[in-house]
PDB file of N, CA and C in Angstrom:
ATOM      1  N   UNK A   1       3.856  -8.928  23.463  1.00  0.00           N
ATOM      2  CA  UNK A   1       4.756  -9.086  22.346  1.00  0.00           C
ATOM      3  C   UNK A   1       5.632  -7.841  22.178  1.00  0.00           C
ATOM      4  N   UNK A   2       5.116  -6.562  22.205  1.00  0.00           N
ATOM      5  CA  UNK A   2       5.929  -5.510  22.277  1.00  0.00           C
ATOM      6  C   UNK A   2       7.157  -5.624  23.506  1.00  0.00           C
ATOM      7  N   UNK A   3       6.773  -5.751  24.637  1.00  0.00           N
ATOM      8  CA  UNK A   3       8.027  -5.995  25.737  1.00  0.00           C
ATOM      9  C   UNK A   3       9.069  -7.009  25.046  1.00  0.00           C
ATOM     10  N   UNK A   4       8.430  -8.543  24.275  1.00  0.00           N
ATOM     11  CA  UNK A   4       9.663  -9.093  24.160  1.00  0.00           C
ATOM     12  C   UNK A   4      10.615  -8.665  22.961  1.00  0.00           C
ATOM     13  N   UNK A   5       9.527  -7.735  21.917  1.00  0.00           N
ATOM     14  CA  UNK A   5      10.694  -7.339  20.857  1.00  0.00           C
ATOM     15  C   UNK A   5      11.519  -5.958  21.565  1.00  0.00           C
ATOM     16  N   UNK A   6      11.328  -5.108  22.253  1.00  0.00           N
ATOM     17  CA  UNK A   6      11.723  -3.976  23.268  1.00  0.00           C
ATOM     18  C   UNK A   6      12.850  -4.960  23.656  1.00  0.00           C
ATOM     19  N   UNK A   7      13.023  -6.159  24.537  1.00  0.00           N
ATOM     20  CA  UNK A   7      13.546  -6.993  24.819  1.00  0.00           C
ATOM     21  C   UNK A   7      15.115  -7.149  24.017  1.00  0.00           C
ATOM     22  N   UNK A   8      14.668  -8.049  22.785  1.00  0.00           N
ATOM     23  CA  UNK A   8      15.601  -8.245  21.652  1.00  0.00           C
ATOM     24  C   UNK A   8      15.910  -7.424  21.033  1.00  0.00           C
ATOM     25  N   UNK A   9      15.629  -6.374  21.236  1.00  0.00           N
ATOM     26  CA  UNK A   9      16.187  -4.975  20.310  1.00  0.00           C
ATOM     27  C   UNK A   9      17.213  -4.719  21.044  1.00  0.00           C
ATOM     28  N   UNK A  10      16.912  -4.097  22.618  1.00  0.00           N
ATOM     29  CA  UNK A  10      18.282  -3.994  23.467  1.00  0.00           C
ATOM     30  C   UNK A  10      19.149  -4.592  23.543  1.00  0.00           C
ATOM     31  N   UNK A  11      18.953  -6.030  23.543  1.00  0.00           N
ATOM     32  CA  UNK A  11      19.894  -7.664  23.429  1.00  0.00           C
ATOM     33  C   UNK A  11      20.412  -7.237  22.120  1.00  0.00           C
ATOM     34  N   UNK A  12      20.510  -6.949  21.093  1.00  0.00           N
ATOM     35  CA  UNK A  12      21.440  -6.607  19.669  1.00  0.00           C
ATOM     36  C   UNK A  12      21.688  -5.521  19.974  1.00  0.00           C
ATOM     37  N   UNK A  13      21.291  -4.143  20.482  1.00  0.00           N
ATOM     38  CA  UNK A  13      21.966  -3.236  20.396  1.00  0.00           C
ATOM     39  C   UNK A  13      23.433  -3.049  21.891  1.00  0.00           C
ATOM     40  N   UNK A  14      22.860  -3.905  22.671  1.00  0.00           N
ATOM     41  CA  UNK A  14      23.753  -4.558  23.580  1.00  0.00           C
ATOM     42  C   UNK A  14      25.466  -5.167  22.931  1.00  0.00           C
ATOM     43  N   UNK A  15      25.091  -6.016  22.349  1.00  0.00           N
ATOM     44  CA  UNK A  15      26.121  -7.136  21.807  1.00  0.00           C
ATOM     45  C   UNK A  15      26.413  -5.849  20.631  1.00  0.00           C
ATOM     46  N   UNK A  16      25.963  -5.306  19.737  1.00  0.00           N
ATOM     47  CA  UNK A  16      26.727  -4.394  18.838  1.00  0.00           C
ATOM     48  C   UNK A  16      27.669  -3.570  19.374  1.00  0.00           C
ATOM     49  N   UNK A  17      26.944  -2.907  20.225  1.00  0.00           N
ATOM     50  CA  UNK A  17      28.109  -2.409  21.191  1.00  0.00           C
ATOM     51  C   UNK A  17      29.360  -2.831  21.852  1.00  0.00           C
ATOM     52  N   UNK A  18      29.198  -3.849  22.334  1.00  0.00           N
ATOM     53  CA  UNK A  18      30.459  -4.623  23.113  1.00  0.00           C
ATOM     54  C   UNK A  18      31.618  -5.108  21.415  1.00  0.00           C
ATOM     55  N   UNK A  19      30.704  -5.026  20.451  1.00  0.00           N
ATOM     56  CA  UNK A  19      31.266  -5.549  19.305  1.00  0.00           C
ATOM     57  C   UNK A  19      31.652  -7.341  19.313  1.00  0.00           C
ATOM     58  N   UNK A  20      30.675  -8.177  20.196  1.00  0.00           N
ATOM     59  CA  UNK A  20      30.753  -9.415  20.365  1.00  0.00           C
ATOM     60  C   UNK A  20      29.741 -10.621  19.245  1.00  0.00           C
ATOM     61  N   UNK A  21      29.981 -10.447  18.080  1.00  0.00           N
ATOM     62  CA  UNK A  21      28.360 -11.162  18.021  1.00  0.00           C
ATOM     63  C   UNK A  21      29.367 -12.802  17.004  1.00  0.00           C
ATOM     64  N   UNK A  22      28.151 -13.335  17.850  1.00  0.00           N
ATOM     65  CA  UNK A  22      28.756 -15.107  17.119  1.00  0.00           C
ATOM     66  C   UNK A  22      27.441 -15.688  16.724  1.00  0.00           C
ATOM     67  N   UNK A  23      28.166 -16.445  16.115  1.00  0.00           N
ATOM     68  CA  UNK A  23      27.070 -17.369  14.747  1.00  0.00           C
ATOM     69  C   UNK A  23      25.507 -17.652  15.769  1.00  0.00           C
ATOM     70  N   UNK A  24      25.552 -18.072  17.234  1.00  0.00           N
ATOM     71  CA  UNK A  24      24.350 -18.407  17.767  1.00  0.00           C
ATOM     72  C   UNK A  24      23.940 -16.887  18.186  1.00  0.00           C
ATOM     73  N   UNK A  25      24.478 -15.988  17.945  1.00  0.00           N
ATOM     74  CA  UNK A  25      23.688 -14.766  18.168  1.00  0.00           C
ATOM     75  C   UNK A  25      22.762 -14.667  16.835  1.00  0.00           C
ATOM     76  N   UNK A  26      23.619 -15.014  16.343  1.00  0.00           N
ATOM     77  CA  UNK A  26      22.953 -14.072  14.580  1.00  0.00           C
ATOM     78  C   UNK A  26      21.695 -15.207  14.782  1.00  0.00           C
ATOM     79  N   UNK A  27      21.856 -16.527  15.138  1.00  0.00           N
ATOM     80  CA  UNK A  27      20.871 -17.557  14.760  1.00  0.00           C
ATOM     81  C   UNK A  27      19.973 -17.407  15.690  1.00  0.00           C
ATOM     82  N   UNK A  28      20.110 -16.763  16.941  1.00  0.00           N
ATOM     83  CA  UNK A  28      19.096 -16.660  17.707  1.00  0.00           C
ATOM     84  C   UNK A  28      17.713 -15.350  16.944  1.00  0.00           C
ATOM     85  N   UNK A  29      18.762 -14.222  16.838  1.00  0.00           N
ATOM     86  CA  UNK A  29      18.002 -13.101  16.141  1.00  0.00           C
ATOM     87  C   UNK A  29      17.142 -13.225  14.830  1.00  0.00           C
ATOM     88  N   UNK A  30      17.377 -14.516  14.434  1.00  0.00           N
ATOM     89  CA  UNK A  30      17.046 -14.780  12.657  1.00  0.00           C
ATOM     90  C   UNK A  30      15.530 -15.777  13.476  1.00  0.00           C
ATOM     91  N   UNK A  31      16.050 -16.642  14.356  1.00  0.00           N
ATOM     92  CA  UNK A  31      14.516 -17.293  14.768  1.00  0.00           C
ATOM     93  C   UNK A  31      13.820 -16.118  15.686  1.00  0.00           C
ATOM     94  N   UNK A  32      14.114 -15.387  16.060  1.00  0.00           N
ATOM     95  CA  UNK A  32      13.224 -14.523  17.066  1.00  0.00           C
ATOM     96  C   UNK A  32      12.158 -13.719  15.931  1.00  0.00           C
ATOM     97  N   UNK A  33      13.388 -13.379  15.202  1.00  0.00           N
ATOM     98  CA  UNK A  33      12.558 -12.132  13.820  1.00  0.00           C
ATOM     99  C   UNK A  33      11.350 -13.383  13.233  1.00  0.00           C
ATOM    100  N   UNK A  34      11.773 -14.716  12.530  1.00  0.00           N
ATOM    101  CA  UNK A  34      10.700 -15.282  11.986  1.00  0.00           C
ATOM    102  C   UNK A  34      10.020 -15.247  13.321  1.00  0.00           C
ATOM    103  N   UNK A  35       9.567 -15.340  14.687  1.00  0.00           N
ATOM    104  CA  UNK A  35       8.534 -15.754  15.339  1.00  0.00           C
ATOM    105  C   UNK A  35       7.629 -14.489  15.437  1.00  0.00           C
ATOM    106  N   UNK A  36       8.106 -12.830  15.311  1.00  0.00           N
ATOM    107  CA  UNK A  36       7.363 -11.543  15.211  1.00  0.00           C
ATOM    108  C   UNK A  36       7.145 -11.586  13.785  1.00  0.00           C
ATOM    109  N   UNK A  37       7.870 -11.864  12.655  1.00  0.00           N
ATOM    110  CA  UNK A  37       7.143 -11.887  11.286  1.00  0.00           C
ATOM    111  C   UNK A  37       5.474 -12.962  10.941  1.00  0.00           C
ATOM    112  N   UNK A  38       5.791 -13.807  12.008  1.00  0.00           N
ATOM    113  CA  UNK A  38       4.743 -14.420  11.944  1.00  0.00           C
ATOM    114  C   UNK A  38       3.785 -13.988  12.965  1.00  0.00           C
ATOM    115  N   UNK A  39       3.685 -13.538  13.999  1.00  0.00           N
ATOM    116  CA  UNK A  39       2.926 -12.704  15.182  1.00  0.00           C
ATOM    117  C   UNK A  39       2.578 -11.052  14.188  1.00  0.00           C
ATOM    118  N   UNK A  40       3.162 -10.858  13.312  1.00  0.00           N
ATOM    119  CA  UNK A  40       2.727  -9.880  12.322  1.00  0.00           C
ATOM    120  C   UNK A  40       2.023  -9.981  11.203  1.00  0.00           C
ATOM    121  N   UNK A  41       2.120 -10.971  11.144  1.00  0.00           N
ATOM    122  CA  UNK A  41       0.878 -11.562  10.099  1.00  0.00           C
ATOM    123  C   UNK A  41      -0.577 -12.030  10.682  1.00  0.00           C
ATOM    124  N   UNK A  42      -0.470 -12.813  11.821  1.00  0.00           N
ATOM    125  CA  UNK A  42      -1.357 -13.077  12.152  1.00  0.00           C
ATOM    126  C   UNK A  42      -2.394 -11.622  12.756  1.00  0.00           C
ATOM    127  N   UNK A  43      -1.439 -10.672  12.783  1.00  0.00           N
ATOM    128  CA  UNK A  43      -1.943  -9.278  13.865  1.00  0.00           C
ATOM    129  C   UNK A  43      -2.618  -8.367  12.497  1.00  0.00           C
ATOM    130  N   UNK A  44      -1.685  -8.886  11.549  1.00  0.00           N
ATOM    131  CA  UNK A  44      -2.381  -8.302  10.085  1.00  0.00           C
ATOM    132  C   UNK A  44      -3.737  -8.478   9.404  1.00  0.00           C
ATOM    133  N   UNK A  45      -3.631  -9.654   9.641  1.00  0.00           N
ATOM    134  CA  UNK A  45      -4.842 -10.188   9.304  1.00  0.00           C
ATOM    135  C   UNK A  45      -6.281 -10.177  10.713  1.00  0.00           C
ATOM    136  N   UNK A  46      -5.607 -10.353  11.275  1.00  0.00           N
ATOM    137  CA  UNK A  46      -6.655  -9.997  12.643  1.00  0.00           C
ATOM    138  C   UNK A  46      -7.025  -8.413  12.402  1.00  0.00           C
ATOM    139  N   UNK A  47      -6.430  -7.152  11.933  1.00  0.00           N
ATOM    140  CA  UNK A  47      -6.664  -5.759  12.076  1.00  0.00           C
ATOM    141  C   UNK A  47      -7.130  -5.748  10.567  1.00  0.00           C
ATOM    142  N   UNK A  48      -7.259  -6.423  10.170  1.00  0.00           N
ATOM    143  CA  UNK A  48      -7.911  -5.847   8.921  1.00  0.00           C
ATOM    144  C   UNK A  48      -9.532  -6.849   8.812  1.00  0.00           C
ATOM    145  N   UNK A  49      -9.434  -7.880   9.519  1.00  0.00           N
ATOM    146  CA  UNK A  49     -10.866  -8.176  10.067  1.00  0.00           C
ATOM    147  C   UNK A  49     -11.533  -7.520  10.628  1.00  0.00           C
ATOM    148  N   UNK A  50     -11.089  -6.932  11.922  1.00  0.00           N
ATOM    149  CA  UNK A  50     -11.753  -5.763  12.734  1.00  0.00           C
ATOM    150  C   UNK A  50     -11.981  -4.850  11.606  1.00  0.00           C
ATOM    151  N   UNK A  51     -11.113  -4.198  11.447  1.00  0.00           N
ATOM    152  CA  UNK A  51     -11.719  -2.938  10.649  1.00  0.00           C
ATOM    153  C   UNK A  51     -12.502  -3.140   9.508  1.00  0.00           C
ATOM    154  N   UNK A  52     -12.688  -4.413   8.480  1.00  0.00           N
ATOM    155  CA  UNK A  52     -14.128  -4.512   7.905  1.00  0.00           C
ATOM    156  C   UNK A  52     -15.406  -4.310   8.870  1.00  0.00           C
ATOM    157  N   UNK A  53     -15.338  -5.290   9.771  1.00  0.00           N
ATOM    158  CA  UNK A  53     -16.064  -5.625  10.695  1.00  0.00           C
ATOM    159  C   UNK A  53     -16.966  -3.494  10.864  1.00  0.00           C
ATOM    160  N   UNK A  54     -15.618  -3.166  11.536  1.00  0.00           N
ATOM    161  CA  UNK A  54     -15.759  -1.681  12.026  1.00  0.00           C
ATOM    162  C   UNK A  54     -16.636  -0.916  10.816  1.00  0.00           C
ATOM    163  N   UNK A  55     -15.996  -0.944   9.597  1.00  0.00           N
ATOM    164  CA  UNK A  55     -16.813  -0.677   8.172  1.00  0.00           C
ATOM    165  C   UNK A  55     -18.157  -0.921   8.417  1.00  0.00           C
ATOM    166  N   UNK A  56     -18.439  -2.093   8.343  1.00  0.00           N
ATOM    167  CA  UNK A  56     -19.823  -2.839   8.242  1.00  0.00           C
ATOM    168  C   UNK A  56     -20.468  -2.134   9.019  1.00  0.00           C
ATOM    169  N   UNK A  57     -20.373  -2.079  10.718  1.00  0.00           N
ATOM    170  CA  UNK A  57     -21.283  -2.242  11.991  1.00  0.00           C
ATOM    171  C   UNK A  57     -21.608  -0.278  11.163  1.00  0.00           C
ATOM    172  N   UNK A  58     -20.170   0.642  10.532  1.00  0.00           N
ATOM    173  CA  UNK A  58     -19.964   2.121  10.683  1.00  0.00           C
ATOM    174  C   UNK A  58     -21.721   2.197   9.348  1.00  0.00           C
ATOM    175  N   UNK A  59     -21.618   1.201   8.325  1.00  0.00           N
ATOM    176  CA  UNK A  59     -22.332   1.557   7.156  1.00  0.00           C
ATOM    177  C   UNK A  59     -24.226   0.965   8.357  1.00  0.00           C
ATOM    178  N   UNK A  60     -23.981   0.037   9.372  1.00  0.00           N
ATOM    179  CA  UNK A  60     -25.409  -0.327   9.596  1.00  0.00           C
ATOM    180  C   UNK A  60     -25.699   0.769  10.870  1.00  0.00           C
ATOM    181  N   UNK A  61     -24.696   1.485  10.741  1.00  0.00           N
ATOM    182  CA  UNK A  61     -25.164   2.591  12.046  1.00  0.00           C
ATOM    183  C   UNK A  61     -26.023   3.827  11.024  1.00  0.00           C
ATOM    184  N   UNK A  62     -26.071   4.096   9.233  1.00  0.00           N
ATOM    185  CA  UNK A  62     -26.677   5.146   8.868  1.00  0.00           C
ATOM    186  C   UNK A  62     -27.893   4.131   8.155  1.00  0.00           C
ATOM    187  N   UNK A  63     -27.738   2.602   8.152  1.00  0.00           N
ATOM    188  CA  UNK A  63     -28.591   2.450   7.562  1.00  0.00           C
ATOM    189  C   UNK A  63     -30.316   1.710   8.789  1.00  0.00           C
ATOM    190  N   UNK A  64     -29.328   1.797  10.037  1.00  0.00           N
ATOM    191  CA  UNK A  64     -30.608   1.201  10.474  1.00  0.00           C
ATOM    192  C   UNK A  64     -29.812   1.945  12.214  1.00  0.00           C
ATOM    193  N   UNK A  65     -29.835   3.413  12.039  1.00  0.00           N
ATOM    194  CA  UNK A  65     -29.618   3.425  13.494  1.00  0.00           C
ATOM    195  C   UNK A  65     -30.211   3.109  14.339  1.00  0.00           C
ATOM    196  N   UNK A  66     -29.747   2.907  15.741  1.00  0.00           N
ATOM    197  CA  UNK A  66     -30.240   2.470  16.712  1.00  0.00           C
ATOM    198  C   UNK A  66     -28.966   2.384  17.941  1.00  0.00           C
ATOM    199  N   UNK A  67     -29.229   2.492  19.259  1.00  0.00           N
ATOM    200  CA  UNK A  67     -28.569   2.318  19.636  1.00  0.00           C
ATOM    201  C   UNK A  67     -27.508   0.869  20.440  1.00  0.00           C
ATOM    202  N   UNK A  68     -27.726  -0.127  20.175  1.00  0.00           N
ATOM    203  CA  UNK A  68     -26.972  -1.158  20.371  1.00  0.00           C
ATOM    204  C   UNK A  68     -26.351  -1.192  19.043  1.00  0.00           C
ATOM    205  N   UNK A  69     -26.452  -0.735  17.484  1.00  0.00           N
ATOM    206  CA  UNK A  69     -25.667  -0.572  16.661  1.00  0.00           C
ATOM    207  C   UNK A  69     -24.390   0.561  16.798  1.00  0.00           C
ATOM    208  N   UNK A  70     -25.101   1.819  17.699  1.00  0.00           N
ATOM    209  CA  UNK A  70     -24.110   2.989  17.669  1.00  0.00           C
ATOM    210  C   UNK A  70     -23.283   2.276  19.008  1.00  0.00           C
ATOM    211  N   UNK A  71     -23.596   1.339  19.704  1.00  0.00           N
ATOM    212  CA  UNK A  71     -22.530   0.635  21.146  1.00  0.00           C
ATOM    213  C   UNK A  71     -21.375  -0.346  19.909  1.00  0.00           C
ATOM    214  N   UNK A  72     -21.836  -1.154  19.330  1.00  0.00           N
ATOM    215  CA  UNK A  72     -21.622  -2.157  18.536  1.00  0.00           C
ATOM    216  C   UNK A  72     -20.131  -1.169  17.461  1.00  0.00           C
ATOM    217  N   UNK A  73     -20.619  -0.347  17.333  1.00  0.00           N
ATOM    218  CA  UNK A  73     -20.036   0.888  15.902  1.00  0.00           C
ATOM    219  C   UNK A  73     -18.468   1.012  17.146  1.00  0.00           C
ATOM    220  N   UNK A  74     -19.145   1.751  18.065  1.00  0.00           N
ATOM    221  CA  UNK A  74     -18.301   2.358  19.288  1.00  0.00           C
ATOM    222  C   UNK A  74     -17.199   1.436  19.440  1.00  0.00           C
ATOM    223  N   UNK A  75     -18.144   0.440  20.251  1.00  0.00           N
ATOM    224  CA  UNK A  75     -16.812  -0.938  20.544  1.00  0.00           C
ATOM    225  C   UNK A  75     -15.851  -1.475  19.901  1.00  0.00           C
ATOM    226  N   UNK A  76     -16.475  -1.427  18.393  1.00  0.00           N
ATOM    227  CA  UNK A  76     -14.993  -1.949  17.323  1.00  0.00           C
ATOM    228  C   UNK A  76     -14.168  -0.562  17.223  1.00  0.00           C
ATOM    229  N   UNK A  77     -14.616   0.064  16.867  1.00  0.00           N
ATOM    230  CA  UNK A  77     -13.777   1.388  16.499  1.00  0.00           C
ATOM    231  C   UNK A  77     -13.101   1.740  17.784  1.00  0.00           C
ATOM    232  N   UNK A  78     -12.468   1.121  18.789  1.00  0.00           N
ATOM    233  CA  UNK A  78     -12.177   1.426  19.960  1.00  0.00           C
ATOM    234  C   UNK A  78     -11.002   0.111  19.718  1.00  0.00           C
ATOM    235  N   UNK A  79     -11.567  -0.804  19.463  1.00  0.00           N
ATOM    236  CA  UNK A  79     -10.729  -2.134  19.069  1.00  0.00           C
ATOM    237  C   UNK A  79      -9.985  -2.080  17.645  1.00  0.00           C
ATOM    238  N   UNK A  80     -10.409  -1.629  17.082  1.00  0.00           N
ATOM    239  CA  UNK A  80      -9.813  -0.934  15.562  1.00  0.00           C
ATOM    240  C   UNK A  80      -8.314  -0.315  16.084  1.00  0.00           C
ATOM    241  N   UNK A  81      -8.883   0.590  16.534  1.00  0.00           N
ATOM    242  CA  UNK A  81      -7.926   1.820  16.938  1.00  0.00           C
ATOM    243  C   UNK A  81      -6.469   0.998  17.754  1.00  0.00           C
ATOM    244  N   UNK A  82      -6.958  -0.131  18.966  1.00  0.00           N
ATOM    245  CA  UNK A  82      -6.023  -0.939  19.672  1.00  0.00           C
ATOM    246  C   UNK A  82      -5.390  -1.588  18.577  1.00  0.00           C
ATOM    247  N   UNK A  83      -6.043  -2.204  17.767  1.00  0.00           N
ATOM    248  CA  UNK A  83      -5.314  -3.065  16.870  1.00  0.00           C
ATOM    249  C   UNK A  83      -4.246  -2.245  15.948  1.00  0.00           C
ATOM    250  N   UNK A  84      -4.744  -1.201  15.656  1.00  0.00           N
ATOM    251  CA  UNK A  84      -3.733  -0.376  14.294  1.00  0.00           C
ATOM    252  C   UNK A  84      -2.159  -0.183  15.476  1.00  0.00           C
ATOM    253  N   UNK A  85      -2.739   0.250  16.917  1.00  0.00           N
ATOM    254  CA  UNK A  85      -1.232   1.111  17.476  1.00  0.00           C
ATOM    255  C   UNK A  85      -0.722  -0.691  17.741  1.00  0.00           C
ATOM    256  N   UNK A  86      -1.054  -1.563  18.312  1.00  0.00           N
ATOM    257  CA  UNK A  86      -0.110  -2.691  18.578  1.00  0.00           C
ATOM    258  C   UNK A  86       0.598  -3.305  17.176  1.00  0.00           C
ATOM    259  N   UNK A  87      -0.180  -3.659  16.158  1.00  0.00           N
ATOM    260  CA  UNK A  87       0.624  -3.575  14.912  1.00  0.00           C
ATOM    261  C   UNK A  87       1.432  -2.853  14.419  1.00  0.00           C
ATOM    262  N   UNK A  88       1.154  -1.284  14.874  1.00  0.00           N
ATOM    263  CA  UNK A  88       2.372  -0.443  14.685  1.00  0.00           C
ATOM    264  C   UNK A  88       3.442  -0.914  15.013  1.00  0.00           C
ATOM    265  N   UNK A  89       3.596  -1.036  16.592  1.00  0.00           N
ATOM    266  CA  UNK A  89       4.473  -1.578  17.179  1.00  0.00           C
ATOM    267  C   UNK A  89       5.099  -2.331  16.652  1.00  0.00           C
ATOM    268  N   UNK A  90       4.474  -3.997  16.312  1.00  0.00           N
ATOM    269  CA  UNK A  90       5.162  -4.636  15.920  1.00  0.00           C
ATOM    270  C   UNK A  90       5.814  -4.906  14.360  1.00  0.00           C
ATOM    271  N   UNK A  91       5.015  -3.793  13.845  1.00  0.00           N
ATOM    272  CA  UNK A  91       5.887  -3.595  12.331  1.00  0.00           C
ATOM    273  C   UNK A  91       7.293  -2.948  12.452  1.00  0.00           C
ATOM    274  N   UNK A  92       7.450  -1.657  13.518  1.00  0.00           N
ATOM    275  CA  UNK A  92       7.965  -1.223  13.548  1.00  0.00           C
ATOM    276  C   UNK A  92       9.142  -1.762  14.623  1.00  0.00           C
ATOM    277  N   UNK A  93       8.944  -2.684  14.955  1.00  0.00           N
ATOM    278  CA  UNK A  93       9.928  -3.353  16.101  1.00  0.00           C
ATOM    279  C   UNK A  93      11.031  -4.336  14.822  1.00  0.00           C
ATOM    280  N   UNK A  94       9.874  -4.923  14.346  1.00  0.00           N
ATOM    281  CA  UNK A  94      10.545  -5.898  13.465  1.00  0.00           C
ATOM    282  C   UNK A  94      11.727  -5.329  12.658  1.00  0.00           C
ATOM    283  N   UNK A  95      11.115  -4.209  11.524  1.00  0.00           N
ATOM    284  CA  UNK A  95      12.134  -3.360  10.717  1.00  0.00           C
ATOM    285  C   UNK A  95      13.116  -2.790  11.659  1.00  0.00           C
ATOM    286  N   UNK A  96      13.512  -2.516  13.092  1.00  0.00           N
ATOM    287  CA  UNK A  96      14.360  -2.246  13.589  1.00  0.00           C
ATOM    288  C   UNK A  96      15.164  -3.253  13.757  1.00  0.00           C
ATOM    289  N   UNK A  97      14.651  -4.920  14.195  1.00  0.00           N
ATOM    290  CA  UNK A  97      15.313  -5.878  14.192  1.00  0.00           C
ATOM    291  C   UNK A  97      15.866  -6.044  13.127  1.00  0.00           C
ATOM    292  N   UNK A  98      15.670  -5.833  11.932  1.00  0.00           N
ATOM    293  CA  UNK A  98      16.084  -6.634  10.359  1.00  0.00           C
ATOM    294  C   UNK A  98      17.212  -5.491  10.807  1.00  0.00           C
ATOM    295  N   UNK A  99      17.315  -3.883  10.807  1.00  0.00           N
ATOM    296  CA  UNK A  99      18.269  -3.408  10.541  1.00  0.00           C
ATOM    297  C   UNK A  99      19.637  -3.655  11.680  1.00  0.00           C
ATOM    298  N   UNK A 100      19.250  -3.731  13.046  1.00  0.00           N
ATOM    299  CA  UNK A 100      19.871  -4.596  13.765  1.00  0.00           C
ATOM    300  C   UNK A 100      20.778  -5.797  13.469  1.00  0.00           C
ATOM    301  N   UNK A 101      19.659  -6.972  12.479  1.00  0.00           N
ATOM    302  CA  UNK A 101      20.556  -7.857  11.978  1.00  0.00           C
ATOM    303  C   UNK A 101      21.657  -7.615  11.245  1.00  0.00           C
ATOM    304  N   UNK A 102      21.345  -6.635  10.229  1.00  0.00           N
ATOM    305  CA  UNK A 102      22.003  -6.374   9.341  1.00  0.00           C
ATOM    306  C   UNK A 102      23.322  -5.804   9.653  1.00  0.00           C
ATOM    307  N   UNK A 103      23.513  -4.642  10.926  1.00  0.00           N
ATOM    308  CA  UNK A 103      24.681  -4.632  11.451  1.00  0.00           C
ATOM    309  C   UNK A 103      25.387  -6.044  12.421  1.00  0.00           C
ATOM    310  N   UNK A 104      24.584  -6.917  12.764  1.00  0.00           N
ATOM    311  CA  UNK A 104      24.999  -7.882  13.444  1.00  0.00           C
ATOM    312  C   UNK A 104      25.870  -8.374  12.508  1.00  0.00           C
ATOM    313  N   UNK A 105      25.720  -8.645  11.329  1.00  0.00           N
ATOM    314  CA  UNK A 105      26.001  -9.841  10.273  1.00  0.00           C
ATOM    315  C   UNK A 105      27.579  -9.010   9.367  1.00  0.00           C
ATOM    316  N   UNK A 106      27.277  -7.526   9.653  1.00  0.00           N
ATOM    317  CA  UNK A 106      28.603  -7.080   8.960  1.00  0.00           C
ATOM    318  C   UNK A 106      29.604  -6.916   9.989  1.00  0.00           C
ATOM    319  N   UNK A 107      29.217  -6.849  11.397  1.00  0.00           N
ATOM    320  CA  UNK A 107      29.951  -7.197  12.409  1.00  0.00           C
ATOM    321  C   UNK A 107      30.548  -8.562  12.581  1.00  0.00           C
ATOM    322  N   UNK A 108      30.203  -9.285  12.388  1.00  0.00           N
ATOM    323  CA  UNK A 108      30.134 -10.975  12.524  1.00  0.00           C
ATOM    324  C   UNK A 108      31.266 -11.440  11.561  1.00  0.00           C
ATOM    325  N   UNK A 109      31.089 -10.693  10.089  1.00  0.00           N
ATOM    326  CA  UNK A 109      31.491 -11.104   8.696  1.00  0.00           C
ATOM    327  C   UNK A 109      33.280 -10.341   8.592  1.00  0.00           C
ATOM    328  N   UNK A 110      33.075  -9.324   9.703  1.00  0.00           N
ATOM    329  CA  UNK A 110      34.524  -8.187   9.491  1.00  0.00           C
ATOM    330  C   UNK A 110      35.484  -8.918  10.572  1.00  0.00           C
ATOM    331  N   UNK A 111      35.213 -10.020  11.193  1.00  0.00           N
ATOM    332  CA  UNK A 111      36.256 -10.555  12.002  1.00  0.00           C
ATOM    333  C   UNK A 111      37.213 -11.564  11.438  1.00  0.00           C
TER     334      UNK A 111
END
């Protein structure tokens, strides 16, 4: 998912440049953004499962250590960690797209 918003970011900062953008540009960029707003929700809610999860396994590692709990502790907090930087990503891909749009649309609107 990161490659294809990397993708569509260049594709608008492409067309801003040339100063070309038409109504199926703007409409392409408006369905691409809802399909990462929704791949961001679902990534939202998936990283904040893990990291209860990570909570839980972190509170049964002082209350009943052992070691398939401290593997168990390890493994999410390893998956925690994956989940926070790919959501980064795609929070931060998105808000570049919206501002993207936003020059698309005053480009679009000044012709």
């Amino acid at each position: 998912m990161k490659k294809e918003i990397t993708i569509k970011i260049t594709w608008a900062e492409v067309l801003i440049k040339k100063g070309i953008v038409t109504k199926k540009d703007l409409d392409d960029l408006k369905r691409w953004i809802s399909y990462f707003q929704h791949e961001r929700l679902i990534h939202l809610i998936v990283t904040v499962f893990v990291g209860l999860l990570d909570m839980i396994s972190f509170i049964m590692l002082f209350l009943a250590s052992g070691y398939t709990v401290f593997v168990l502790n390890a493994l999410l907090s390893i998956l925690f960690i994956f989940y926070i930087m790919h959501y980064y990503a795609l929070e931060n891909g998105t808000q570049k797209l919206y501002r993207l749009l936003d020059e698309m649309i005053k480009l679009y609107n000044s012709k």
